[in-house]
PDB file of N, CA and C in Angstrom:
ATOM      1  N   UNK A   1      10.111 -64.116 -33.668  1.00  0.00           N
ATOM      2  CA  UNK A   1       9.072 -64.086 -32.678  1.00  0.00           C
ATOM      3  C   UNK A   1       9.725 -64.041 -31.287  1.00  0.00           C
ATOM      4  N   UNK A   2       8.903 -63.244 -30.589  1.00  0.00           N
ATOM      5  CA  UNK A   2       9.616 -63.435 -29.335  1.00  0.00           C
ATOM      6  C   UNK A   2       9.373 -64.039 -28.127  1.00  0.00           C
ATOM      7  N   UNK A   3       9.534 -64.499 -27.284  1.00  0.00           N
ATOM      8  CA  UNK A   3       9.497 -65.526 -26.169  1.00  0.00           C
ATOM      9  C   UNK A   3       8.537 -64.774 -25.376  1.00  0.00           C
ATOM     10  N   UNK A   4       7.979 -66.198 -24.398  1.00  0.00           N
ATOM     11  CA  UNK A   4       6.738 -65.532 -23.259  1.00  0.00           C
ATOM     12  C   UNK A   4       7.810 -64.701 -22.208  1.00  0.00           C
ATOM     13  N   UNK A   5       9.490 -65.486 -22.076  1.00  0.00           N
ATOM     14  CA  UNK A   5       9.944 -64.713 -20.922  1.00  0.00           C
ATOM     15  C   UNK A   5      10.210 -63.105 -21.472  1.00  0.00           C
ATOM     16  N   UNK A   6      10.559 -63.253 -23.106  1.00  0.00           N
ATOM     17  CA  UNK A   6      10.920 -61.474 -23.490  1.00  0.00           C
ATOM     18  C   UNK A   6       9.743 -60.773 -23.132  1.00  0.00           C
ATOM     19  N   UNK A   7       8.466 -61.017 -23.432  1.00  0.00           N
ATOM     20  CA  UNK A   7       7.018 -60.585 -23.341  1.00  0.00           C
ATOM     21  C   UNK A   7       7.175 -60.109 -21.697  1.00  0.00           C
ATOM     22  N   UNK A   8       7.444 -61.224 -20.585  1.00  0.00           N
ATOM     23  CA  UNK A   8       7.102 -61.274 -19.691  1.00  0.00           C
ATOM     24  C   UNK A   8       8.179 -59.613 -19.669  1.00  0.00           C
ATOM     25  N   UNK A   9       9.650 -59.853 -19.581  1.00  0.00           N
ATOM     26  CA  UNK A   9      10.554 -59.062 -19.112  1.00  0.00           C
ATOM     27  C   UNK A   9      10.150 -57.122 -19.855  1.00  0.00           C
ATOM     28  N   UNK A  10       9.938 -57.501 -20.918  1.00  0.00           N
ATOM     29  CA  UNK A  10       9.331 -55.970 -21.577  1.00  0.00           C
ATOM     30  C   UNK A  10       7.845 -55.544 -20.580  1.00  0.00           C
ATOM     31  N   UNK A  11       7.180 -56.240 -19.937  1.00  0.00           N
ATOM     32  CA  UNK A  11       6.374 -55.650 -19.193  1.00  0.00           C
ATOM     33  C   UNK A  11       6.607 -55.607 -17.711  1.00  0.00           C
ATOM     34  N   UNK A  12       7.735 -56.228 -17.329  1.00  0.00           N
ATOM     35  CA  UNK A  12       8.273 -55.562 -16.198  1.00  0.00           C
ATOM     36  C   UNK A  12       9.118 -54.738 -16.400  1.00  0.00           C
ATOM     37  N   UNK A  13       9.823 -54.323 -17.549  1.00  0.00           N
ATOM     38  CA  UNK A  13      10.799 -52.873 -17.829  1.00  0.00           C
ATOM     39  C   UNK A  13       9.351 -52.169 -17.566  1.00  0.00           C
ATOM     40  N   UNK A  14       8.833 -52.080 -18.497  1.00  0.00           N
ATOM     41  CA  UNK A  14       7.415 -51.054 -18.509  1.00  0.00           C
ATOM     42  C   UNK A  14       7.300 -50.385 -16.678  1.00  0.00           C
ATOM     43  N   UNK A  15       6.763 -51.370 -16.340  1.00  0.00           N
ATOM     44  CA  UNK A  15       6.495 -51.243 -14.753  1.00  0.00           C
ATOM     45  C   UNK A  15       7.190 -50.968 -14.054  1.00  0.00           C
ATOM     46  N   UNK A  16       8.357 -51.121 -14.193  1.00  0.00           N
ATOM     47  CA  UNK A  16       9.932 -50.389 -13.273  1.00  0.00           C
ATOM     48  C   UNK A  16       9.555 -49.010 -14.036  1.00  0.00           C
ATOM     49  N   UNK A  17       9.791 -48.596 -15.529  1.00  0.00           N
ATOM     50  CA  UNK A  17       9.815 -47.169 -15.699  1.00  0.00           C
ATOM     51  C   UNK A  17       8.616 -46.397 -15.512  1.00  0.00           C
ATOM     52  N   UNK A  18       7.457 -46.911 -15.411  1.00  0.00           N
ATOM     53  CA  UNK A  18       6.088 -45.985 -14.390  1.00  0.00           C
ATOM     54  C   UNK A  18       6.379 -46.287 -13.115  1.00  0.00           C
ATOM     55  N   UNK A  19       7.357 -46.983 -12.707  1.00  0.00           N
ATOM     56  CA  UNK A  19       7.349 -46.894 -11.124  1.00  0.00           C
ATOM     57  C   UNK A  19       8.097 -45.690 -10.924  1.00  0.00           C
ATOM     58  N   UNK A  20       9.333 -45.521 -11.970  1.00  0.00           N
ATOM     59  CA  UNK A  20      10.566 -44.591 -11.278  1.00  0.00           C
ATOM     60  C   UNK A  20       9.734 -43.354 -12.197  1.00  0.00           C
ATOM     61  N   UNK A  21       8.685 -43.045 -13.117  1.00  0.00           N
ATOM     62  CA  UNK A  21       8.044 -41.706 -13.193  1.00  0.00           C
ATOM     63  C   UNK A  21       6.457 -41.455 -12.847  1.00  0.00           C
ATOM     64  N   UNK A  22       6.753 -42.581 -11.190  1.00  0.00           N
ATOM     65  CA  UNK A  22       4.774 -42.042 -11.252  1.00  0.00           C
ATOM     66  C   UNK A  22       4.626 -40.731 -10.623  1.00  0.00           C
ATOM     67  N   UNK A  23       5.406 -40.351 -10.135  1.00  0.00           N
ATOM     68  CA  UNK A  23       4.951 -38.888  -9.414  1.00  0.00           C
ATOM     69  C   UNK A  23       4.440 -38.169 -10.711  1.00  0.00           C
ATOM     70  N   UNK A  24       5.229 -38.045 -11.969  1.00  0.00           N
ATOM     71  CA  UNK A  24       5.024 -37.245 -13.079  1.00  0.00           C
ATOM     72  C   UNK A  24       3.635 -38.125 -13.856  1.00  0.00           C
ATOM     73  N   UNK A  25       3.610 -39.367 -13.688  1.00  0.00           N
ATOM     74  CA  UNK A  25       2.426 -39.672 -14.696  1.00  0.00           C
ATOM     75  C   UNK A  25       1.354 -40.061 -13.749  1.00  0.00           C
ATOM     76  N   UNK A  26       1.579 -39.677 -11.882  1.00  0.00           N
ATOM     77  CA  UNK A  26       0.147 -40.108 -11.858  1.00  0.00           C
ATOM     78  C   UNK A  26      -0.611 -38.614 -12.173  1.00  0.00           C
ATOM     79  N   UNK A  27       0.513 -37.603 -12.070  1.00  0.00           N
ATOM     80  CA  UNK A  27      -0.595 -35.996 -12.444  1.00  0.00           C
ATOM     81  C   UNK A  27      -1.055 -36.063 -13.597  1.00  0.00           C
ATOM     82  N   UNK A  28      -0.693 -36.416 -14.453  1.00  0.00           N
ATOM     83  CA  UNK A  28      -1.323 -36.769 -16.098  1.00  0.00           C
ATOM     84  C   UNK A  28      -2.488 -37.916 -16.178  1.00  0.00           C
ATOM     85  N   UNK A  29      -2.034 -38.874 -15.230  1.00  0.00           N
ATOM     86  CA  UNK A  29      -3.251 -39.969 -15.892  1.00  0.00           C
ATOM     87  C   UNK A  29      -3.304 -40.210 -14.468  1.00  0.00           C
ATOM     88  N   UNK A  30      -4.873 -40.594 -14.377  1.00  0.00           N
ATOM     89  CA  UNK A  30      -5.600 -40.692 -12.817  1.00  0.00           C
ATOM     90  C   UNK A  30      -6.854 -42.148 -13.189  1.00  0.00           C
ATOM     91  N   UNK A  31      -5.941 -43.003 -13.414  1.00  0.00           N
ATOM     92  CA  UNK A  31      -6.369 -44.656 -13.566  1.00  0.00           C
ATOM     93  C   UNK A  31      -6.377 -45.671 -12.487  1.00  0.00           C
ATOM     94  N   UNK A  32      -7.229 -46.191 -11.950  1.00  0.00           N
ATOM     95  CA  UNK A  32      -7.180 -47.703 -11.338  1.00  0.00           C
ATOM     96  C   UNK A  32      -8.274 -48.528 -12.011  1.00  0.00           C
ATOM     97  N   UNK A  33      -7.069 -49.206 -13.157  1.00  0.00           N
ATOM     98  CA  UNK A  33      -8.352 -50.156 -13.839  1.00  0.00           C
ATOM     99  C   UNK A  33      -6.948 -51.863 -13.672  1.00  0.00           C
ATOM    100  N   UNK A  34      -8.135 -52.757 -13.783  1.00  0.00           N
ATOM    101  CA  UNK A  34      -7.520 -53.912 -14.499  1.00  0.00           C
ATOM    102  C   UNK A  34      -6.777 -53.236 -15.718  1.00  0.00           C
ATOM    103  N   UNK A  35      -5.642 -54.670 -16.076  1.00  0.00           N
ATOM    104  CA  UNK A  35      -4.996 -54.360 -17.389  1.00  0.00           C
ATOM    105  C   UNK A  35      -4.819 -56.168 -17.693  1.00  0.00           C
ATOM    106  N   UNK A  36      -5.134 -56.588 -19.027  1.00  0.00           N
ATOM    107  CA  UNK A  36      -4.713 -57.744 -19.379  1.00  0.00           C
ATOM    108  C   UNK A  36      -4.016 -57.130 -21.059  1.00  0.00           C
ATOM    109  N   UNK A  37      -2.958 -58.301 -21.036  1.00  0.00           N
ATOM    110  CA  UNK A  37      -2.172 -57.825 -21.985  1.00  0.00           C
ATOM    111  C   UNK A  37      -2.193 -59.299 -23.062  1.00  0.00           C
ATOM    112  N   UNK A  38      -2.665 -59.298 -23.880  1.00  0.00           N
ATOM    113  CA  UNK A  38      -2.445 -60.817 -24.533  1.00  0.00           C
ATOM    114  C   UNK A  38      -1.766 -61.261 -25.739  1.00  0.00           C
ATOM    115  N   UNK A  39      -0.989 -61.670 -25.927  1.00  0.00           N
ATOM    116  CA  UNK A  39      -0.031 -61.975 -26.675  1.00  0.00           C
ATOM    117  C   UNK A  39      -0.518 -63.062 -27.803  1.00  0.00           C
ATOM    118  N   UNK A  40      -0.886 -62.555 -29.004  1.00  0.00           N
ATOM    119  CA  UNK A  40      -1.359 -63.361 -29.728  1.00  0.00           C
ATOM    120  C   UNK A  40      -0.711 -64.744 -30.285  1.00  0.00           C
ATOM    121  N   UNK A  41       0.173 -64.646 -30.834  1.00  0.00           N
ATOM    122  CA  UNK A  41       1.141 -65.253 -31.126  1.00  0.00           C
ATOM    123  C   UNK A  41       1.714 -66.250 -30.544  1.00  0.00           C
ATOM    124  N   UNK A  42       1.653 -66.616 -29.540  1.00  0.00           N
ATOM    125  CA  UNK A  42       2.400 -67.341 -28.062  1.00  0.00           C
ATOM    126  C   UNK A  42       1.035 -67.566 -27.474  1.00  0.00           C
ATOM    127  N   UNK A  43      -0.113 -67.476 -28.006  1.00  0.00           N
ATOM    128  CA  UNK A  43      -1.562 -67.876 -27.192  1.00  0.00           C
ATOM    129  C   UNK A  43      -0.822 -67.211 -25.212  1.00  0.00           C
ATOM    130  N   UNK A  44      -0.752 -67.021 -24.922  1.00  0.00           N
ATOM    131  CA  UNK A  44      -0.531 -66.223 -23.632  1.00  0.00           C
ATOM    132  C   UNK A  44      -0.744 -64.922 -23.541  1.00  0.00           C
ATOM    133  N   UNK A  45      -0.812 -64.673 -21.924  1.00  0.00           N
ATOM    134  CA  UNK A  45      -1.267 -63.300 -21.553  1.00  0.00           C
ATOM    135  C   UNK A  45      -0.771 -63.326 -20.427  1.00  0.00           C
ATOM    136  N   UNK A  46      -1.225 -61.646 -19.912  1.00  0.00           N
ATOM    137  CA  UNK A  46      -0.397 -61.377 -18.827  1.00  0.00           C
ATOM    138  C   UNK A  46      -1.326 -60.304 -17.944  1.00  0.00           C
ATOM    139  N   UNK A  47      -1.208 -59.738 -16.563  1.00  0.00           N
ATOM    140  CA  UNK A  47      -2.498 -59.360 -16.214  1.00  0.00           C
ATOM    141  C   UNK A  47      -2.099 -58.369 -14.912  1.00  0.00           C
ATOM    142  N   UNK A  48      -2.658 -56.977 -15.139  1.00  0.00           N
ATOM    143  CA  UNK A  48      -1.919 -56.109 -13.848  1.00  0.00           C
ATOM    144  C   UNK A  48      -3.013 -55.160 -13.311  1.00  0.00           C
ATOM    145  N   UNK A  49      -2.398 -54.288 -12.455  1.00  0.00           N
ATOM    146  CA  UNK A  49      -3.337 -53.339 -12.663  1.00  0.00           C
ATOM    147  C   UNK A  49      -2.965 -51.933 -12.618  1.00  0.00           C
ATOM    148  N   UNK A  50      -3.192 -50.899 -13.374  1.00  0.00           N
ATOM    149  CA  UNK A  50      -2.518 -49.822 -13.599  1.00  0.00           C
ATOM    150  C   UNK A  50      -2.981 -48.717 -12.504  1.00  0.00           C
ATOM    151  N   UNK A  51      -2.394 -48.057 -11.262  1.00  0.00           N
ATOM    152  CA  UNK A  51      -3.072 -47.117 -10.165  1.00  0.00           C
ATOM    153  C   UNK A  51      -1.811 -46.275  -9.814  1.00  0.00           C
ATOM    154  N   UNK A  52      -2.420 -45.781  -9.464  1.00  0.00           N
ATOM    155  CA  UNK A  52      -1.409 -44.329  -9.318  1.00  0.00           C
ATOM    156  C   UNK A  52      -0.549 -43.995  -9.888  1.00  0.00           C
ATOM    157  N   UNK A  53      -0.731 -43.916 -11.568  1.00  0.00           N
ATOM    158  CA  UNK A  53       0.908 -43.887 -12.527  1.00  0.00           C
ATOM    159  C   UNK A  53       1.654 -45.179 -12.559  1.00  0.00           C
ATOM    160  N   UNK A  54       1.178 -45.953 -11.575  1.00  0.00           N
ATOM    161  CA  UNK A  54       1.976 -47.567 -11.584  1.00  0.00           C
ATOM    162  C   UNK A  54       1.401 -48.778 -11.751  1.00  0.00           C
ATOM    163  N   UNK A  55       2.342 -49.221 -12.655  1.00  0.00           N
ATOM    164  CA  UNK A  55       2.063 -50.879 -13.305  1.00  0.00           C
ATOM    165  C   UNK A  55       1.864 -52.509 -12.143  1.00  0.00           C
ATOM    166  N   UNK A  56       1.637 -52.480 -11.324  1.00  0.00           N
ATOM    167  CA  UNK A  56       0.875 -53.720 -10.091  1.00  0.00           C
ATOM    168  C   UNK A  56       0.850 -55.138 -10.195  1.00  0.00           C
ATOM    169  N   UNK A  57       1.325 -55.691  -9.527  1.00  0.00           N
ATOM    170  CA  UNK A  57       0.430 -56.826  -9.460  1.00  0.00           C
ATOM    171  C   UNK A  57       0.851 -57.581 -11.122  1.00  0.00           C
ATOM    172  N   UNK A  58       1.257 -57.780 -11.610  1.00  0.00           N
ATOM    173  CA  UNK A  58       1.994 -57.666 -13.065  1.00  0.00           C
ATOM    174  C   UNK A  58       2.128 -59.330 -12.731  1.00  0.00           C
ATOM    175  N   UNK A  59       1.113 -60.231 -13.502  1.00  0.00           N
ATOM    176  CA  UNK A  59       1.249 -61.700 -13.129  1.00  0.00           C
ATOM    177  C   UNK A  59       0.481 -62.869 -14.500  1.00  0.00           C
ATOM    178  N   UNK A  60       1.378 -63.914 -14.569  1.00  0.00           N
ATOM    179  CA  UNK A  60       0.799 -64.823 -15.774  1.00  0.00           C
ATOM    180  C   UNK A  60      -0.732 -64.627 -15.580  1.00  0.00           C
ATOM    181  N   UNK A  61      -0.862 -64.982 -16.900  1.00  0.00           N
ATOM    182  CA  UNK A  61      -2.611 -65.775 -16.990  1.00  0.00           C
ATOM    183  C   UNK A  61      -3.011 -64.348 -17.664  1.00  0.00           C
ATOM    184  N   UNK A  62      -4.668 -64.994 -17.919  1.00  0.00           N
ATOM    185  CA  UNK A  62      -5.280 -63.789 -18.420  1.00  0.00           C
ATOM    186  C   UNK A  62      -6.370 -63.499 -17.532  1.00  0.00           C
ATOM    187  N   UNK A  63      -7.253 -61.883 -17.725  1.00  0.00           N
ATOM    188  CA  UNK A  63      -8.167 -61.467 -16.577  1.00  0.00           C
ATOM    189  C   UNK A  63      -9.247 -61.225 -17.592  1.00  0.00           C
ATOM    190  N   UNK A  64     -10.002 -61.893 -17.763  1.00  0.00           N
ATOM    191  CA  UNK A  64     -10.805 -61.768 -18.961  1.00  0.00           C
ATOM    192  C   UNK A  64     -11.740 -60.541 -18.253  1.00  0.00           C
ATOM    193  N   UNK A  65     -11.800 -60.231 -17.192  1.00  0.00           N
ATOM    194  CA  UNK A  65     -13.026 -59.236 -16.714  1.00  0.00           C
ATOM    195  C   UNK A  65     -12.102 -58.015 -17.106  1.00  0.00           C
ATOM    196  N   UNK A  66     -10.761 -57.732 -17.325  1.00  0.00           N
ATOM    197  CA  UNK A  66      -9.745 -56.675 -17.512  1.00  0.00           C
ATOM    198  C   UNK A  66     -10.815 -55.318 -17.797  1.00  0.00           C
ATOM    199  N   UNK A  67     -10.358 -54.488 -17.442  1.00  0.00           N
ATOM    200  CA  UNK A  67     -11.237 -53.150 -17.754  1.00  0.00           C
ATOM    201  C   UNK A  67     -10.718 -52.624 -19.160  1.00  0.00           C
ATOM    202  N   UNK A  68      -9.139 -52.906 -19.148  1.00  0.00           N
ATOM    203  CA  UNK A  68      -8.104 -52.429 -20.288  1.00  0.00           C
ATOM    204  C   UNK A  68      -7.888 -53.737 -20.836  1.00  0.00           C
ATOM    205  N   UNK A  69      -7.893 -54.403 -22.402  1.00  0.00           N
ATOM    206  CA  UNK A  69      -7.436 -55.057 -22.989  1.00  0.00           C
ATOM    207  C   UNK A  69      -6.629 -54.606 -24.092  1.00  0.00           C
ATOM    208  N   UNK A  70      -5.366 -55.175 -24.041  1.00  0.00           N
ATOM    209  CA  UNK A  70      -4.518 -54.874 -25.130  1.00  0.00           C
ATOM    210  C   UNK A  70      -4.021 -56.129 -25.859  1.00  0.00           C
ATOM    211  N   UNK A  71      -3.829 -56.287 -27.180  1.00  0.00           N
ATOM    212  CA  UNK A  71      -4.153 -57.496 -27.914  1.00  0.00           C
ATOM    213  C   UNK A  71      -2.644 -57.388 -29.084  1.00  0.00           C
ATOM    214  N   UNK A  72      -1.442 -58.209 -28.677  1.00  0.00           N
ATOM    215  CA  UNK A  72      -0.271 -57.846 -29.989  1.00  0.00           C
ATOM    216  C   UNK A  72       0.548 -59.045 -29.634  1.00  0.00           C
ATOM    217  N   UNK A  73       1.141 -58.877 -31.108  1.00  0.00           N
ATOM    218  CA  UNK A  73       1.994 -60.334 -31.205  1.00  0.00           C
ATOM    219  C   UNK A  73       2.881 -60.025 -30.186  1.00  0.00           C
ATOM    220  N   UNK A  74       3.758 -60.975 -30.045  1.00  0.00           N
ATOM    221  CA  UNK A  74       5.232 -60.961 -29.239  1.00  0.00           C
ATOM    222  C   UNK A  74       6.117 -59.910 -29.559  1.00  0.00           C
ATOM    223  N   UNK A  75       6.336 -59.461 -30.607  1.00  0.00           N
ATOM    224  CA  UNK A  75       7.621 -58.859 -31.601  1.00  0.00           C
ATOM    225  C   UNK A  75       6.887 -57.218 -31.412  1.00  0.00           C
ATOM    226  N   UNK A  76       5.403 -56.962 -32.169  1.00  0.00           N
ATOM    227  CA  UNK A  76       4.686 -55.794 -31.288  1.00  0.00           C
ATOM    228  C   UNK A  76       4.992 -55.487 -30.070  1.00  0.00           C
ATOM    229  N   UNK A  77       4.827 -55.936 -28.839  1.00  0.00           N
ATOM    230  CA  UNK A  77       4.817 -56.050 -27.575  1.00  0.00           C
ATOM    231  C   UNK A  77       6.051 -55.647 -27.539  1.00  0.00           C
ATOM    232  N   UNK A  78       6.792 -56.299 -27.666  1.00  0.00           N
ATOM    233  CA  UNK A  78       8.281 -56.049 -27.235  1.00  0.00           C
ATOM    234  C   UNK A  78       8.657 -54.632 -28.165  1.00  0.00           C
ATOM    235  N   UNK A  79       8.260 -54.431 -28.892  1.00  0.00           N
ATOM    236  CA  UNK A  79       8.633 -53.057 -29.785  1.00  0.00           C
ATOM    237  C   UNK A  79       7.755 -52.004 -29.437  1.00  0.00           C
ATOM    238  N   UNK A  80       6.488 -51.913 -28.790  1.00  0.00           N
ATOM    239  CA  UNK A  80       5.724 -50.797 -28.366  1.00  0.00           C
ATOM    240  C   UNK A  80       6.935 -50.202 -26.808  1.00  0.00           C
ATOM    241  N   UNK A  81       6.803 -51.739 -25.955  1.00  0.00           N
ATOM    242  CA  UNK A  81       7.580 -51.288 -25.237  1.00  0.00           C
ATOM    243  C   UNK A  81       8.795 -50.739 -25.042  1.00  0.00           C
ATOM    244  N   UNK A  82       9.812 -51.067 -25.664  1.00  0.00           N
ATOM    245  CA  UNK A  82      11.121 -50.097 -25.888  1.00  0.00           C
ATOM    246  C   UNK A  82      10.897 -49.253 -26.907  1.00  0.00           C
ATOM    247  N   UNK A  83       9.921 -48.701 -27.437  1.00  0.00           N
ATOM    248  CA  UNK A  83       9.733 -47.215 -27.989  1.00  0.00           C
ATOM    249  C   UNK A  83      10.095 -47.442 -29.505  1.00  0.00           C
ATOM    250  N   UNK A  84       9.995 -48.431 -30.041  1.00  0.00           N
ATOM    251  CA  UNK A  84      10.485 -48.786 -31.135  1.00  0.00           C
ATOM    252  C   UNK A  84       9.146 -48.612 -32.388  1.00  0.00           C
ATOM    253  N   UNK A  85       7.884 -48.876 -32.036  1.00  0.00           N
ATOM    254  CA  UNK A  85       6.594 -49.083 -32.293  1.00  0.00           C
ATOM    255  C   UNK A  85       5.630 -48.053 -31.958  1.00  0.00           C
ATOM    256  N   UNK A  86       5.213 -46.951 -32.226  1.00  0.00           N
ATOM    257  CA  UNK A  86       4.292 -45.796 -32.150  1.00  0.00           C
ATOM    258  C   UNK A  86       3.356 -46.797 -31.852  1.00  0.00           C
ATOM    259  N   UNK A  87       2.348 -46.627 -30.850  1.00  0.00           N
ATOM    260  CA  UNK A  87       1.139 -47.075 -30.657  1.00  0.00           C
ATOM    261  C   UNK A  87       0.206 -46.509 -31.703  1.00  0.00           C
ATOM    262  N   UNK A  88       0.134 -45.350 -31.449  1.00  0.00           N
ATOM    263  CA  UNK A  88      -1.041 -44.390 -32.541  1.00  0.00           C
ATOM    264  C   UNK A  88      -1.103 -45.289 -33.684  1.00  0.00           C
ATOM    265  N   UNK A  89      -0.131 -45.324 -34.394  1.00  0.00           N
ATOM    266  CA  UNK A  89       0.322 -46.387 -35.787  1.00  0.00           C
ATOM    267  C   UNK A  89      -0.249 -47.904 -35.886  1.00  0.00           C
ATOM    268  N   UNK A  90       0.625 -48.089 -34.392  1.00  0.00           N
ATOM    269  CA  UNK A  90       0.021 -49.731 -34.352  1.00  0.00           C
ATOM    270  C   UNK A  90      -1.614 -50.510 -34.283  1.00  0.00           C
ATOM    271  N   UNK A  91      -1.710 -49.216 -33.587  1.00  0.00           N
ATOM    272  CA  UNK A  91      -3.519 -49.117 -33.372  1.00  0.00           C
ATOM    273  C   UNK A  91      -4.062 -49.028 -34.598  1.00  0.00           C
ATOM    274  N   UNK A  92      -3.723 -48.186 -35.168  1.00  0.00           N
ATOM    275  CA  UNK A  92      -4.377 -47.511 -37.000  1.00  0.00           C
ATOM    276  C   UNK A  92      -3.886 -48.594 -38.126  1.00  0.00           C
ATOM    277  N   UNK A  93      -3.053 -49.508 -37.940  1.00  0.00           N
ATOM    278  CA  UNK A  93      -2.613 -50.642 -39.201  1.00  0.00           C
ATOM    279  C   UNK A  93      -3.157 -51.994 -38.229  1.00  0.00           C
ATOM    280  N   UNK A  94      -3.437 -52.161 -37.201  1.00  0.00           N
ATOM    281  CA  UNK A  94      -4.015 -53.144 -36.975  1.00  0.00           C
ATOM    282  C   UNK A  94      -2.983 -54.039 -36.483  1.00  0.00           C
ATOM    283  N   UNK A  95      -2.019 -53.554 -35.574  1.00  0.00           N
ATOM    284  CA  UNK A  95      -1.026 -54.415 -35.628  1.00  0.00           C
ATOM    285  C   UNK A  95      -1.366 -54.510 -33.803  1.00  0.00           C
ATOM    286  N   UNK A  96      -1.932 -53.615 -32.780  1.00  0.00           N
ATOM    287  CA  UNK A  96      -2.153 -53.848 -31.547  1.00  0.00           C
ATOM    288  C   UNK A  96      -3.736 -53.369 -31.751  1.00  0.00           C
ATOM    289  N   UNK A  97      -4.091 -53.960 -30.769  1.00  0.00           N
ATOM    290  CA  UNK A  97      -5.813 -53.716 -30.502  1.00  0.00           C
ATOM    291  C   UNK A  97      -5.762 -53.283 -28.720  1.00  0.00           C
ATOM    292  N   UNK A  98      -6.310 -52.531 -28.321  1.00  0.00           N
ATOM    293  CA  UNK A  98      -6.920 -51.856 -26.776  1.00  0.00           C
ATOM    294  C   UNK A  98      -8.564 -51.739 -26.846  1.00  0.00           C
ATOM    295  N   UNK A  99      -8.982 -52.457 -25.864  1.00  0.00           N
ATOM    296  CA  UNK A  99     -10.373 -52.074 -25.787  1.00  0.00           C
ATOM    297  C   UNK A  99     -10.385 -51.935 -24.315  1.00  0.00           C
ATOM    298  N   UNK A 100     -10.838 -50.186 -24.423  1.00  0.00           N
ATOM    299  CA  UNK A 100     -10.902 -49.710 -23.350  1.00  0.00           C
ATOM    300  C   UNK A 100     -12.409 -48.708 -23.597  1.00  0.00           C
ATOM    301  N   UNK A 101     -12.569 -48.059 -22.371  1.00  0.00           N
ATOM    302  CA  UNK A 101     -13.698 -47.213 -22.371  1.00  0.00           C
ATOM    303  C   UNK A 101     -13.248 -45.963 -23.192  1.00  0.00           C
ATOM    304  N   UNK A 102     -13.882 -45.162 -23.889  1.00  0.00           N
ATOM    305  CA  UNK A 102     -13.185 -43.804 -24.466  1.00  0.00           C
ATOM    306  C   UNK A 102     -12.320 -43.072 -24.134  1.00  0.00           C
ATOM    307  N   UNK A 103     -12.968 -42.666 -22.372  1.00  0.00           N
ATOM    308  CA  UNK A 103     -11.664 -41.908 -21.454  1.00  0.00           C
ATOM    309  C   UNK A 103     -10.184 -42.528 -21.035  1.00  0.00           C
ATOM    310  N   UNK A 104     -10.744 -44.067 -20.816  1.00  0.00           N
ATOM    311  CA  UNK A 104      -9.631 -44.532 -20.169  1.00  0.00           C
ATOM    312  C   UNK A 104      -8.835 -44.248 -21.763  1.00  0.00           C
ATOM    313  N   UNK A 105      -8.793 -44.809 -23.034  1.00  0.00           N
ATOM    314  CA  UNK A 105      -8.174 -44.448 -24.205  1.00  0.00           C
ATOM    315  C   UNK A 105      -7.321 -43.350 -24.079  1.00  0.00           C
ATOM    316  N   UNK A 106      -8.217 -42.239 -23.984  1.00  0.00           N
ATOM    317  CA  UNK A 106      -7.242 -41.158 -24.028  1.00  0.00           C
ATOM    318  C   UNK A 106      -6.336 -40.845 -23.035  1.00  0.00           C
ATOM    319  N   UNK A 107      -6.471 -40.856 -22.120  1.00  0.00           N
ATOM    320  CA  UNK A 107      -5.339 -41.267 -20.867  1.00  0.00           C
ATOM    321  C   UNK A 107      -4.143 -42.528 -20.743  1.00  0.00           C
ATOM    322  N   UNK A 108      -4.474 -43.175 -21.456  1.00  0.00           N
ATOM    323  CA  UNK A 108      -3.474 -44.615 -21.869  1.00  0.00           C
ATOM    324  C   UNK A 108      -2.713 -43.993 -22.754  1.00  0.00           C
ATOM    325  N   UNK A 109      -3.021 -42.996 -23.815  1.00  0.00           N
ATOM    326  CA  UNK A 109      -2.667 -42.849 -25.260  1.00  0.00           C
ATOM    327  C   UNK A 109      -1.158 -41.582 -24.162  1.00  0.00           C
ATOM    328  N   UNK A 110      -1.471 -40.944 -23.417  1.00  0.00           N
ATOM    329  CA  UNK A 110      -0.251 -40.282 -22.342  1.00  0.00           C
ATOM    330  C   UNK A 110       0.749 -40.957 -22.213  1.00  0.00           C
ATOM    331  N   UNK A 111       0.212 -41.909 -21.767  1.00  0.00           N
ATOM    332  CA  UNK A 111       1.100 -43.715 -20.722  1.00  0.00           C
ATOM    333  C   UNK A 111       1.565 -44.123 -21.590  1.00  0.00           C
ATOM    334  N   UNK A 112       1.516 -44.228 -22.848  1.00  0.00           N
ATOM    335  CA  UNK A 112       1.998 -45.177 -24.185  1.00  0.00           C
ATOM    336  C   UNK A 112       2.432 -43.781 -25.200  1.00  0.00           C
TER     337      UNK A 112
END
């Protein structure tokens, strides 16, 4: 299992690498929503907001009003993020959950 700080540090890699490719992903995805990220496993969460191709504001706690919810253990989390974990997959075996609006979905599904 992995720690709230690995959790924490895999979603600031995340956010450094949409920082250093938002020119390229804000032309693909055109988002300003909340994002809460919650870590089942470790009862914790984490809470940002995704705008212009970039990850924000990236801070403990949870945002229960989140527009984007994403729902995975520690070991998920840390494996979606270093590319280790197909989302498509993780989504379809039940291993991460996103509840988002339809569109925002398909535009996340770019980002991930």
């Amino acid at each position: 299992m992995a720690t709230v700080d690995e959790c924490r540090q895999a979603l600031q890699d995340l956010a450094e690498r949409l920082e250093r490719n938002a020119e390229t992903v804000r032309e693909r995805i055109d988002l300003d929503r909340t994002l809460a990220c919650r870590i089942s496993d470790l009862e914790t969460a984490f809470h940002g907001r995704l705008t212009g191709g970039r990850l924000v504001n990236l801070t403990d706690g949870d945002d229960p009003k989140a527009k984007i919810a994403i729902s995975a253990s520690s070991d998920d989390l840390v494996a979606l993020v270093r590319g280790d974990l197909d989302v498509t997959r993780a989504v379809a075996n039940r291993r991460v959950s996103i509840k988002a609006n339809p569109f925002d979905l398909l535009k996340l599904r770019k980002l991930l």
